[in-house]
Each structure stands twice: as structure tokens, then as C-alpha cells.
C-alpha atoms as a PDB file:
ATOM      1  CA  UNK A   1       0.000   0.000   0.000  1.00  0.00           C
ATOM      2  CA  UNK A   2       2.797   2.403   1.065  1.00  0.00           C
ATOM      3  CA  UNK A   3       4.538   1.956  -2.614  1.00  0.00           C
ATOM      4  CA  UNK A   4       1.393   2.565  -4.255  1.00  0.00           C
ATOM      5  CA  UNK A   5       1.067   5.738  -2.594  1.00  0.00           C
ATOM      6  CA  UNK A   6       4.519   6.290  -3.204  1.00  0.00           C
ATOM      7  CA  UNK A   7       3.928   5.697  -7.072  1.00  0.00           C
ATOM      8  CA  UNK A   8       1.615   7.761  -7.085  1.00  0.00           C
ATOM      9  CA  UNK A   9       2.887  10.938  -5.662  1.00  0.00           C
ATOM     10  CA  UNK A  10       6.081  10.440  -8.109  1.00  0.00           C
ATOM     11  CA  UNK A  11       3.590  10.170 -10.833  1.00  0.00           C
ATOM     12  CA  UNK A  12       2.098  13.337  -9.826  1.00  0.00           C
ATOM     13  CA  UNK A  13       4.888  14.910  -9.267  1.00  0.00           C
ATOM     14  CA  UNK A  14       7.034  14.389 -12.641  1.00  0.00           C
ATOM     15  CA  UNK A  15       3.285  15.426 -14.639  1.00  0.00           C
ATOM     16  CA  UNK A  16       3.999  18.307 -12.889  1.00  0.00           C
ATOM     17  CA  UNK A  17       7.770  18.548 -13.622  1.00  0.00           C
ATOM     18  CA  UNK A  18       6.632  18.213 -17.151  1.00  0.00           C
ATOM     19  CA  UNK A  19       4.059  20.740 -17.111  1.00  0.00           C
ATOM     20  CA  UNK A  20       6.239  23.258 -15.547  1.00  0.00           C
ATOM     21  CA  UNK A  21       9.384  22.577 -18.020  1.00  0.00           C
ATOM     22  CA  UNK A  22       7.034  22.869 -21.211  1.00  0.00           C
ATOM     23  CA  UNK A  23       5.164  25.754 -19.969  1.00  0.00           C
ATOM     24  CA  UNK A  24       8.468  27.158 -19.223  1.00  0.00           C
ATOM     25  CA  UNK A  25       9.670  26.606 -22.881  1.00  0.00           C
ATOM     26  CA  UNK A  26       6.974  28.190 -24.249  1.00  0.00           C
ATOM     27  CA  UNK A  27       6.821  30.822 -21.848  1.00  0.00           C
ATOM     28  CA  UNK A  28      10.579  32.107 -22.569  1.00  0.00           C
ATOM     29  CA  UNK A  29       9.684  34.073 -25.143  1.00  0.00           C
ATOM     30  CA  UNK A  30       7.202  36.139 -23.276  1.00  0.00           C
ATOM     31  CA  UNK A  31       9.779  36.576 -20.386  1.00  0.00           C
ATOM     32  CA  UNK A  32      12.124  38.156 -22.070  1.00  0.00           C
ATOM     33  CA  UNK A  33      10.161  40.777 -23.382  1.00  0.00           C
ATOM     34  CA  UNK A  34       9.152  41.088 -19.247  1.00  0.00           C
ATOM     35  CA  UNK A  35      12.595  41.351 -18.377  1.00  0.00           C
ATOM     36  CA  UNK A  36      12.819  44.500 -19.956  1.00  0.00           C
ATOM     37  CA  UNK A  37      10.584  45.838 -17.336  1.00  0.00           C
ATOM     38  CA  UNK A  38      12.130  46.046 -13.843  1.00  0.00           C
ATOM     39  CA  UNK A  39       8.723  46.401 -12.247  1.00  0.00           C
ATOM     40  CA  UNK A  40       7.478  42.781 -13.469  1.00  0.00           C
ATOM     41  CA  UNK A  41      10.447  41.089 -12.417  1.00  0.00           C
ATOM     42  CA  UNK A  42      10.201  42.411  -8.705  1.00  0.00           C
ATOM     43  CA  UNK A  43       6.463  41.288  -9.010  1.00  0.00           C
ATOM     44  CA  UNK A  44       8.125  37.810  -9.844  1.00  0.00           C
END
């Protein structure tokens, strides 16, 4: 039971790793052009 659970959270957790790493890919684009901008990267 406790290595299902375990399973589990590691499966939730690397959907979430992947998520955050394509989102961040296609988000890099946009974050430059914020970078520009001191007041949105203090906001960050």
C-alpha cells in the first residue's frame, strides 16, 4: 500500500515537472520581453 502511494505521488509529481518545463519553454519568449521591465520582475 505504502509503494502505491509512493507511485503515485512520483507520478504526480514528474506530470507536474513536465508541465512546468514545457510551460516554461513556451513561456521564454514572453519573459524576455518582461525582463525588460524592472517592475514585473520584482512582481516575480
Amino acid at each position: 500500500m505504502l509503494y502505491w502511494r509512493q507511485q503515485v505521488i512520483c507520478g504526480i509529481h514528474y506530470q507536474k515537472f513536465m508541465i512546468f518545463t514545457v510551460h516554461k519553454r513556451f513561456t521564454r519568449h514572453s519573459f524576455r520581453k518582461k525582463a525588460a521591465h524592472p517592475i514585473s520582475l520584482a512582481d516575480l
